[in-house]
N, C-alpha and C. Protein backbone atom coordinates (compact mmCIF):
# COMPACT_ATOMS: atom_id res chain seq x y z
N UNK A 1 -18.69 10.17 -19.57
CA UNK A 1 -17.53 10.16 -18.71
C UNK A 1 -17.92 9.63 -17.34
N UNK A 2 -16.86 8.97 -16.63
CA UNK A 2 -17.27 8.38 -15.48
C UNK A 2 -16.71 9.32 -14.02
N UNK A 3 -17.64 9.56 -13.30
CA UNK A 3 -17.40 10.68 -12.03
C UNK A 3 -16.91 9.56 -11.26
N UNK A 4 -16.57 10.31 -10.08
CA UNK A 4 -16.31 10.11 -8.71
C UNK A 4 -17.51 9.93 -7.95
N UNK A 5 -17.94 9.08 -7.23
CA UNK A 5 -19.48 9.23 -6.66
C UNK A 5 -18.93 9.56 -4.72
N UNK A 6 -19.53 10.19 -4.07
CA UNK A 6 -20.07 10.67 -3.12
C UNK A 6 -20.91 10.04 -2.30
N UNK A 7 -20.83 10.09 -1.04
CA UNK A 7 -21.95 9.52 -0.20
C UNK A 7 -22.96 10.76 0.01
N UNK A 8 -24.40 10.21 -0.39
CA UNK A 8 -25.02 10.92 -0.17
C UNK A 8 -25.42 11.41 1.30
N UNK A 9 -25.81 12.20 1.40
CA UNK A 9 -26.30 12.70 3.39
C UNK A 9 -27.54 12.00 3.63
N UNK A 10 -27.24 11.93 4.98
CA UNK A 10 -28.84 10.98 5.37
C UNK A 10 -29.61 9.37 4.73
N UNK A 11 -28.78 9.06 3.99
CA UNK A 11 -28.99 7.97 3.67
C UNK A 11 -28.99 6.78 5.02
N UNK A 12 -30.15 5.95 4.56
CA UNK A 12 -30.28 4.96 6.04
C UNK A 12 -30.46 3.69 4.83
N UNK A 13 -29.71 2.58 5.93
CA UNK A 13 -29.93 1.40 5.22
C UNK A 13 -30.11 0.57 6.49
N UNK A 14 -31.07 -0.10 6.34
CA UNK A 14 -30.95 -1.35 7.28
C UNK A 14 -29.95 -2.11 7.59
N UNK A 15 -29.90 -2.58 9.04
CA UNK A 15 -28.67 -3.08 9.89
C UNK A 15 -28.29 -4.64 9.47
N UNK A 16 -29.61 -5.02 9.15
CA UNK A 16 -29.45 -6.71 9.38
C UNK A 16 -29.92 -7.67 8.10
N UNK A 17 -30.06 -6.94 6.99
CA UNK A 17 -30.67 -7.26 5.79
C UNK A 17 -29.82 -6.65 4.37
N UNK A 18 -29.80 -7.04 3.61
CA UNK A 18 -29.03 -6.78 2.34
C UNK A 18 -30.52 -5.98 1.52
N UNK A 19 -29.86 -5.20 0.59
CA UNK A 19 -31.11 -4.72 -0.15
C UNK A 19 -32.36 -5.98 -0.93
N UNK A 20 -33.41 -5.52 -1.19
CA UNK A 20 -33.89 -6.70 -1.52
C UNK A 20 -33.72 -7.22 -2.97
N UNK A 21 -34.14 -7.98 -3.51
CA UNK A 21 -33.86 -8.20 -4.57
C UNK A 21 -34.62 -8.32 -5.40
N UNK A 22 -34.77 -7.57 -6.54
CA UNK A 22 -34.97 -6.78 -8.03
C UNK A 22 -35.56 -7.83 -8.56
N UNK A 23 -35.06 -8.88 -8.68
CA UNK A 23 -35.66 -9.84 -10.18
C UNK A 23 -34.62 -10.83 -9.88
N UNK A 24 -34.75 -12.24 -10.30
CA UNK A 24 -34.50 -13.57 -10.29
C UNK A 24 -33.13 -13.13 -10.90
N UNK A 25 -32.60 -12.84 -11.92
CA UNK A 25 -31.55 -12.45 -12.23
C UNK A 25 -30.41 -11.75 -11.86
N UNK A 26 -31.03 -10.66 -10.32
CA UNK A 26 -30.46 -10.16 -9.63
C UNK A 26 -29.97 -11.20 -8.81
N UNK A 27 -30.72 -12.11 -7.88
CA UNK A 27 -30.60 -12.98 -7.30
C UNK A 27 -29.16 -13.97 -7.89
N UNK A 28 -29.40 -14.32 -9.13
CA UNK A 28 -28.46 -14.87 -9.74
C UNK A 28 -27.12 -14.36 -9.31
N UNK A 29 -27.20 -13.12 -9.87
CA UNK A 29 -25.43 -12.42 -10.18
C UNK A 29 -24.68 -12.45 -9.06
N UNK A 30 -26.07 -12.36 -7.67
CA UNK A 30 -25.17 -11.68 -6.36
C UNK A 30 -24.43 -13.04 -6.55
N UNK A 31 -25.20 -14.07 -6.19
CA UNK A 31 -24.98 -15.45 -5.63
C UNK A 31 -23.52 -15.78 -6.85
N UNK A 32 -23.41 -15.59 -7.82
CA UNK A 32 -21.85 -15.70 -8.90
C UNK A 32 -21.24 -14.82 -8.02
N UNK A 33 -21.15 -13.30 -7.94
CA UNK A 33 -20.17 -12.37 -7.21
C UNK A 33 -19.89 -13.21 -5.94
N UNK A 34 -20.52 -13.79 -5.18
CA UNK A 34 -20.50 -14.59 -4.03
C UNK A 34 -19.69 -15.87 -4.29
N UNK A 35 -19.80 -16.58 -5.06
CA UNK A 35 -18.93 -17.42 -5.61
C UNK A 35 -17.21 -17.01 -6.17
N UNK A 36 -17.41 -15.74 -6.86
CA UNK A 36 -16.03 -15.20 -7.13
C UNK A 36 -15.12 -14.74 -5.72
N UNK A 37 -15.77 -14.43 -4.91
CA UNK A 37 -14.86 -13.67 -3.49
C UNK A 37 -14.64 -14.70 -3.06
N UNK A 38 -15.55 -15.56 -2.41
CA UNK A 38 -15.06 -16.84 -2.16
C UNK A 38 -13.69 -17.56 -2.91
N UNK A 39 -13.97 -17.87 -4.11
CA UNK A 39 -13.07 -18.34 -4.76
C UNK A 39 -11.53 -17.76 -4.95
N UNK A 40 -11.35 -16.41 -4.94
CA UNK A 40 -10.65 -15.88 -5.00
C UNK A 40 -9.82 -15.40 -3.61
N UNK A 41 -10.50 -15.58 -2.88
CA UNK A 41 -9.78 -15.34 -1.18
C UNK A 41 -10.19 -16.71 -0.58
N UNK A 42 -9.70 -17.73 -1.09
CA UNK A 42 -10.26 -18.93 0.10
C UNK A 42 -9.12 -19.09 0.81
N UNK A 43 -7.71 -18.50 0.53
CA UNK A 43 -6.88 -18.64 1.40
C UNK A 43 -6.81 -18.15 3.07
N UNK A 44 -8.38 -17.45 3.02
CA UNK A 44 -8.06 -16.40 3.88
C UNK A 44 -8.31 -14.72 3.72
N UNK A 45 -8.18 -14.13 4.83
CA UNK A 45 -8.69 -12.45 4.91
C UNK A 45 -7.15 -12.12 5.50
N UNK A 46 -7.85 -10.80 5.92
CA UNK A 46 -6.52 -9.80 5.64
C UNK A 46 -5.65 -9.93 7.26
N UNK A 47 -6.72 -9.99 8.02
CA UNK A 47 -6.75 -10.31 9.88
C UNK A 47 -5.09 -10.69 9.79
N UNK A 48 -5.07 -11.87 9.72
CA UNK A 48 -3.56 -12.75 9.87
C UNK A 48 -1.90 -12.01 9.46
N UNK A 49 -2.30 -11.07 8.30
CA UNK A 49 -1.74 -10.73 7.55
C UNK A 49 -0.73 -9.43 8.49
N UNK A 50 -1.96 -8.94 8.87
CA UNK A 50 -2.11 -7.43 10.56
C UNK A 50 -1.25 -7.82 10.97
N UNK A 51 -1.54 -8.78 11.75
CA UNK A 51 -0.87 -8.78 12.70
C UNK A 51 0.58 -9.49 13.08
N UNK A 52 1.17 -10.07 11.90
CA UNK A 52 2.58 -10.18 11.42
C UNK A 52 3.49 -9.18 11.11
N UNK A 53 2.49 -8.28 10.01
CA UNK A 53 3.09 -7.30 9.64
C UNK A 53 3.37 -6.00 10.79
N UNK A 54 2.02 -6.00 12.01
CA UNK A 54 2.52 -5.13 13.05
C UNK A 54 3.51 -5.64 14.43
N UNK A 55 3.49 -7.02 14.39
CA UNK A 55 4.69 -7.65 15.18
C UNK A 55 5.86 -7.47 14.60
N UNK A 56 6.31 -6.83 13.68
CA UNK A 56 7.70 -6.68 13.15
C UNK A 56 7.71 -4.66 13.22
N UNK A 57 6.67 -4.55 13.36
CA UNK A 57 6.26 -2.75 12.82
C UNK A 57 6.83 -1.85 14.36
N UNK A 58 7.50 -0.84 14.18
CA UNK A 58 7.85 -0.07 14.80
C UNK A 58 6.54 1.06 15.05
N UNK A 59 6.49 1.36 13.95
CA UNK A 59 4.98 2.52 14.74
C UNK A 59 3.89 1.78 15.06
N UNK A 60 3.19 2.21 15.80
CA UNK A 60 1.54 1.66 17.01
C UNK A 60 0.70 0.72 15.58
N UNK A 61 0.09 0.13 16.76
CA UNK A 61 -1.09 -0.90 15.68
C UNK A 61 -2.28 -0.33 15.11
N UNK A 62 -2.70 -0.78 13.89
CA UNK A 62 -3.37 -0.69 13.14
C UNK A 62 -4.49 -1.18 13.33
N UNK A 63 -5.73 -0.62 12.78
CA UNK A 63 -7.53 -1.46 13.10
C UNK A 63 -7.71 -1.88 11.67
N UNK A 64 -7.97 -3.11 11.68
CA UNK A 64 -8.50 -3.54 10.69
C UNK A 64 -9.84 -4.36 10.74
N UNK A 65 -10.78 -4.48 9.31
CA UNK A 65 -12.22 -4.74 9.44
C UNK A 65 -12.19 -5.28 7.94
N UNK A 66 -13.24 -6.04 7.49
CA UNK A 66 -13.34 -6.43 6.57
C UNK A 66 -14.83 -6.20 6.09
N UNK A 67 -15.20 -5.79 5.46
CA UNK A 67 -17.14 -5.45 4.61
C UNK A 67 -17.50 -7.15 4.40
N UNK A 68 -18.50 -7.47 4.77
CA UNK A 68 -19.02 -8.64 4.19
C UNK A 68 -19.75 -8.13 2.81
N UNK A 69 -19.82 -9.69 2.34
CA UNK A 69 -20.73 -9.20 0.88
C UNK A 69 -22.11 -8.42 1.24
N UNK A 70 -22.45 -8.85 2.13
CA UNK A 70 -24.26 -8.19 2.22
C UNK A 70 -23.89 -6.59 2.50
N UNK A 71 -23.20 -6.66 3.84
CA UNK A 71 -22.97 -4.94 4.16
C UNK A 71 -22.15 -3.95 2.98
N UNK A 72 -21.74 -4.94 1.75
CA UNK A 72 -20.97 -4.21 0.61
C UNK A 72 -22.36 -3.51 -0.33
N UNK A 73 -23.39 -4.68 -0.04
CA UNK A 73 -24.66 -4.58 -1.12
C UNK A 73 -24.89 -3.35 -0.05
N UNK A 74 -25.06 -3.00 0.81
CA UNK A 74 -25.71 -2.11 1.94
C UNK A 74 -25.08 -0.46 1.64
N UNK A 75 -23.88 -0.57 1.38
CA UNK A 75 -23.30 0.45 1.17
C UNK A 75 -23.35 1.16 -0.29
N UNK A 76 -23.88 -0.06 -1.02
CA UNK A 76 -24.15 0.57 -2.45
C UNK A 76 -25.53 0.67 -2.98
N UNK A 77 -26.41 0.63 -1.89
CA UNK A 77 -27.49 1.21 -1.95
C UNK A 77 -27.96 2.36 -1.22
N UNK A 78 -26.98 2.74 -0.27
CA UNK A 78 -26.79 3.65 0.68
C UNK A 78 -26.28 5.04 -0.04
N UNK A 79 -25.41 4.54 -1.35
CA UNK A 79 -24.24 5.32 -1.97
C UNK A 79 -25.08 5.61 -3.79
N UNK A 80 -26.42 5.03 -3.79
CA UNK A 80 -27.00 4.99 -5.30
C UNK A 80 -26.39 4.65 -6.29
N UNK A 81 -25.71 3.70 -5.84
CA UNK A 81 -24.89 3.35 -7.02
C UNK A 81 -24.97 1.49 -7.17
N UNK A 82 -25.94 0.97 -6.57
CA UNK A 82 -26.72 -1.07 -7.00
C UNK A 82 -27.55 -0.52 -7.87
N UNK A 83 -27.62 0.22 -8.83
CA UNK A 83 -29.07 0.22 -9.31
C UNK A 83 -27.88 0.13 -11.10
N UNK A 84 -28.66 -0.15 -11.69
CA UNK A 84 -28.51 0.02 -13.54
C UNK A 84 -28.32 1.03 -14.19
N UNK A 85 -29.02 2.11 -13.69
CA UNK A 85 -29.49 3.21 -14.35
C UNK A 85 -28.59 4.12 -13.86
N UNK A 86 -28.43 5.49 -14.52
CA UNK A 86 -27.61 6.25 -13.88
C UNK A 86 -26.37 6.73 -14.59
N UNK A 87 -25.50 7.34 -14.35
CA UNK A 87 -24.50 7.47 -14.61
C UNK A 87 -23.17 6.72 -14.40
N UNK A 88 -22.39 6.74 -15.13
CA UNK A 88 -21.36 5.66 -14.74
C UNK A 88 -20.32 6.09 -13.58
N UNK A 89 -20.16 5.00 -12.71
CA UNK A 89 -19.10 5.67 -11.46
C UNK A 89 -17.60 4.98 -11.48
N UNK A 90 -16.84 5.56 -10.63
CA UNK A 90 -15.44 5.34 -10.74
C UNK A 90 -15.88 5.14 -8.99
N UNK A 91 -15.38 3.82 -8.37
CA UNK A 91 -15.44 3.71 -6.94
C UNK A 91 -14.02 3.46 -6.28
N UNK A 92 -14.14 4.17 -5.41
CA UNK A 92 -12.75 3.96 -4.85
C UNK A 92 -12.87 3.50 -3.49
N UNK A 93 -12.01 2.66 -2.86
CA UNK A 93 -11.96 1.84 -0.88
C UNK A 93 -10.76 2.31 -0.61
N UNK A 94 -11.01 3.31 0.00
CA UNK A 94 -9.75 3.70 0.79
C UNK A 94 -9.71 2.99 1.90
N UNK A 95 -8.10 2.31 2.06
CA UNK A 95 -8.08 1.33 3.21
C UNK A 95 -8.46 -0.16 2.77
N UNK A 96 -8.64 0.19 1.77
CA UNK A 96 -9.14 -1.49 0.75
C UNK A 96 -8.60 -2.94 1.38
N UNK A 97 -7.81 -3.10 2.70
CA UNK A 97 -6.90 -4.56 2.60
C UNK A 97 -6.96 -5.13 1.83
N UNK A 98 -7.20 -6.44 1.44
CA UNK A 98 -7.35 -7.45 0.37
C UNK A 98 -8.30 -7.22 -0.85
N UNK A 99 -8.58 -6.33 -0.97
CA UNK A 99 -9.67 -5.63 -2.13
C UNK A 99 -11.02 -6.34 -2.53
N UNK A 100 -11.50 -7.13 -1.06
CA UNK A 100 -12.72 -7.89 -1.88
C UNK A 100 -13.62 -6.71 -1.77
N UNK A 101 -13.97 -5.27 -1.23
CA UNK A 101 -15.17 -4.73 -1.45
C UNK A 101 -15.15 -3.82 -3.09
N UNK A 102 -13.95 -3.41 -3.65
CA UNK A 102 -13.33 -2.50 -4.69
C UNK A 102 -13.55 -3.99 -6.02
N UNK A 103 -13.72 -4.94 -5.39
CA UNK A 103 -13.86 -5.63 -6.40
C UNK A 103 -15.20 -6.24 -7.26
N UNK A 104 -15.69 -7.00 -5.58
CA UNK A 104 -17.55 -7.13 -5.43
C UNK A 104 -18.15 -5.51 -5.80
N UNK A 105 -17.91 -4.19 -5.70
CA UNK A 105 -18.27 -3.23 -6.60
C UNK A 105 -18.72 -3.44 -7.44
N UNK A 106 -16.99 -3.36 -8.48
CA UNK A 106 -16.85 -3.31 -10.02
C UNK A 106 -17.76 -4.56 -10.53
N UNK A 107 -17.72 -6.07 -9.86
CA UNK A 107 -18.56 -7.18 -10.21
C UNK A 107 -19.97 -7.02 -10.28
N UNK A 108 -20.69 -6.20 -8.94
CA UNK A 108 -21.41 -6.63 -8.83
C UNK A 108 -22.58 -5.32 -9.28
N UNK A 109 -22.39 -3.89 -9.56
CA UNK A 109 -22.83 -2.97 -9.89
C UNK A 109 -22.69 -2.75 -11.28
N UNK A 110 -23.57 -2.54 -12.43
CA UNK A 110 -23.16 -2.27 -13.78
C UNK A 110 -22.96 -1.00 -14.02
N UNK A 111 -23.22 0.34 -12.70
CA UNK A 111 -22.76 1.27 -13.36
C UNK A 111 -21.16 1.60 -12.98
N UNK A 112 -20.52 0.82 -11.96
CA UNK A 112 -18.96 1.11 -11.50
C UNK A 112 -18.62 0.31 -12.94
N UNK A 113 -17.59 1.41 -13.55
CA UNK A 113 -16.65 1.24 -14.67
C UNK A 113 -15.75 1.08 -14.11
N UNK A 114 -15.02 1.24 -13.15
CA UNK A 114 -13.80 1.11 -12.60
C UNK A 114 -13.63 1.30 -10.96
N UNK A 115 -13.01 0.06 -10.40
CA UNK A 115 -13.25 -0.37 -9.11
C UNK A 115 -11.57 -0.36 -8.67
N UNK A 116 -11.37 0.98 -7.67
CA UNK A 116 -9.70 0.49 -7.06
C UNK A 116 -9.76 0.58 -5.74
N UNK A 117 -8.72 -0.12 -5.43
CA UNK A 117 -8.26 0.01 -3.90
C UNK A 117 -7.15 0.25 -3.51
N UNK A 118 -7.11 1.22 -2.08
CA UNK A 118 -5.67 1.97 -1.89
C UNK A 118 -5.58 1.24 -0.17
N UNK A 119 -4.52 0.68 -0.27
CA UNK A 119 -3.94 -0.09 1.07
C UNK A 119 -2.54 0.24 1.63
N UNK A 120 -2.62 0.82 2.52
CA UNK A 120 -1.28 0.98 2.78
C UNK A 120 -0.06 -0.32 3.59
N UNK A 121 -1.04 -1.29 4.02
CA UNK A 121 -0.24 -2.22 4.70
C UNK A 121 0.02 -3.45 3.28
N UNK A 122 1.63 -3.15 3.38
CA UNK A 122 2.27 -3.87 1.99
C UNK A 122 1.73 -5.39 1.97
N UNK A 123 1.79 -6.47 3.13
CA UNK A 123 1.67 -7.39 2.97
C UNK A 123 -0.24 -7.47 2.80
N UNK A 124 -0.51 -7.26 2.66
CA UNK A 124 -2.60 -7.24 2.51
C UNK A 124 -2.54 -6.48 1.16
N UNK A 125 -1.72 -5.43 0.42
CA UNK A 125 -1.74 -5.23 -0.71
C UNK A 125 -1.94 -6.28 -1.43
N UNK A 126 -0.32 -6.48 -1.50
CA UNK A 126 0.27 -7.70 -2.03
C UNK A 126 -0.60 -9.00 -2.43
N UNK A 127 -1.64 -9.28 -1.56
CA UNK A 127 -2.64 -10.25 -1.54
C UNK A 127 -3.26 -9.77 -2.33
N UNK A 128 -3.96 -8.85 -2.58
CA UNK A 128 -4.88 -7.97 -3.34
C UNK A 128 -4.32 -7.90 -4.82
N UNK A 129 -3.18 -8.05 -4.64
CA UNK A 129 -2.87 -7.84 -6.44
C UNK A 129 -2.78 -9.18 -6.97
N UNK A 130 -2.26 -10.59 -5.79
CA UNK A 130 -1.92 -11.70 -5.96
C UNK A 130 -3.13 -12.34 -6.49
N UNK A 131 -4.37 -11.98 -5.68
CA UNK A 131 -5.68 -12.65 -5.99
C UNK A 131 -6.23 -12.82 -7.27
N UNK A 132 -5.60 -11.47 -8.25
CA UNK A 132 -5.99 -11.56 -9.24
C UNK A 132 -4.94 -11.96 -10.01
């Protein structure tokens, strides 16, 4: 069965470096997952999307940020869950905008069985479901 995974406490990951890399094959996959986000968002990120949707918006503005691919690898070595082994996880991005980190997950980790994202700003959803 696949859990819910947890951030572990005290976990440290380096600021300016992606985890290193495992084997030539690792190397491979990132660089495809890297090719798929690309490919799949070349229209663009979620930024543009903000701030249309809060120029029409009655309640206060919203912060938005986007994970690069490396700081996504950062967080899932931070979170034990880049590795093979293990148990299978269910990952969830709360705040997901355009869903490239809920996605580079599920792509790029073999133990996430299932990768979602919860967005509350409709138009950056919308992108997120469109992409695919």
């Amino acid at each position: 069965h696949a859990r819910a995974f947890g951030s572990r406490c005290g976990a440290i990951v380096p600021v300016t470096r992606a985890p290193p890399l495992c084997s030539a094959p690792e190397a491979v996959h990132r660089r495809r997952v890297d090719d798929v986000l690309r490919g799949f968002w070349s229209v663009g990120d979620g930024y543009a999307l903000g701030e249309l949707h809060e120029a029409g918006a009655a309640c206060g503005p919203s912060t938005y940020g986007e994970v690069t691919p490396v700081g996504a690898r950062r967080i899932g070595r931070a979170l034990g869950i880049d590795g093979a082994s293990g148990e299978p996880v269910v990952f969830a991005d709360l705040g997901s905008g355009v869903g490239k980190l809920a996605v580079q997950a599920f792509l790029e980790w073999p133990r996430v069985v299932r990768a979602m994202g919860i967005e509350l700003s409709a138009p950056r959803a919308a992108k997120a479901a469109n992409a695919w």
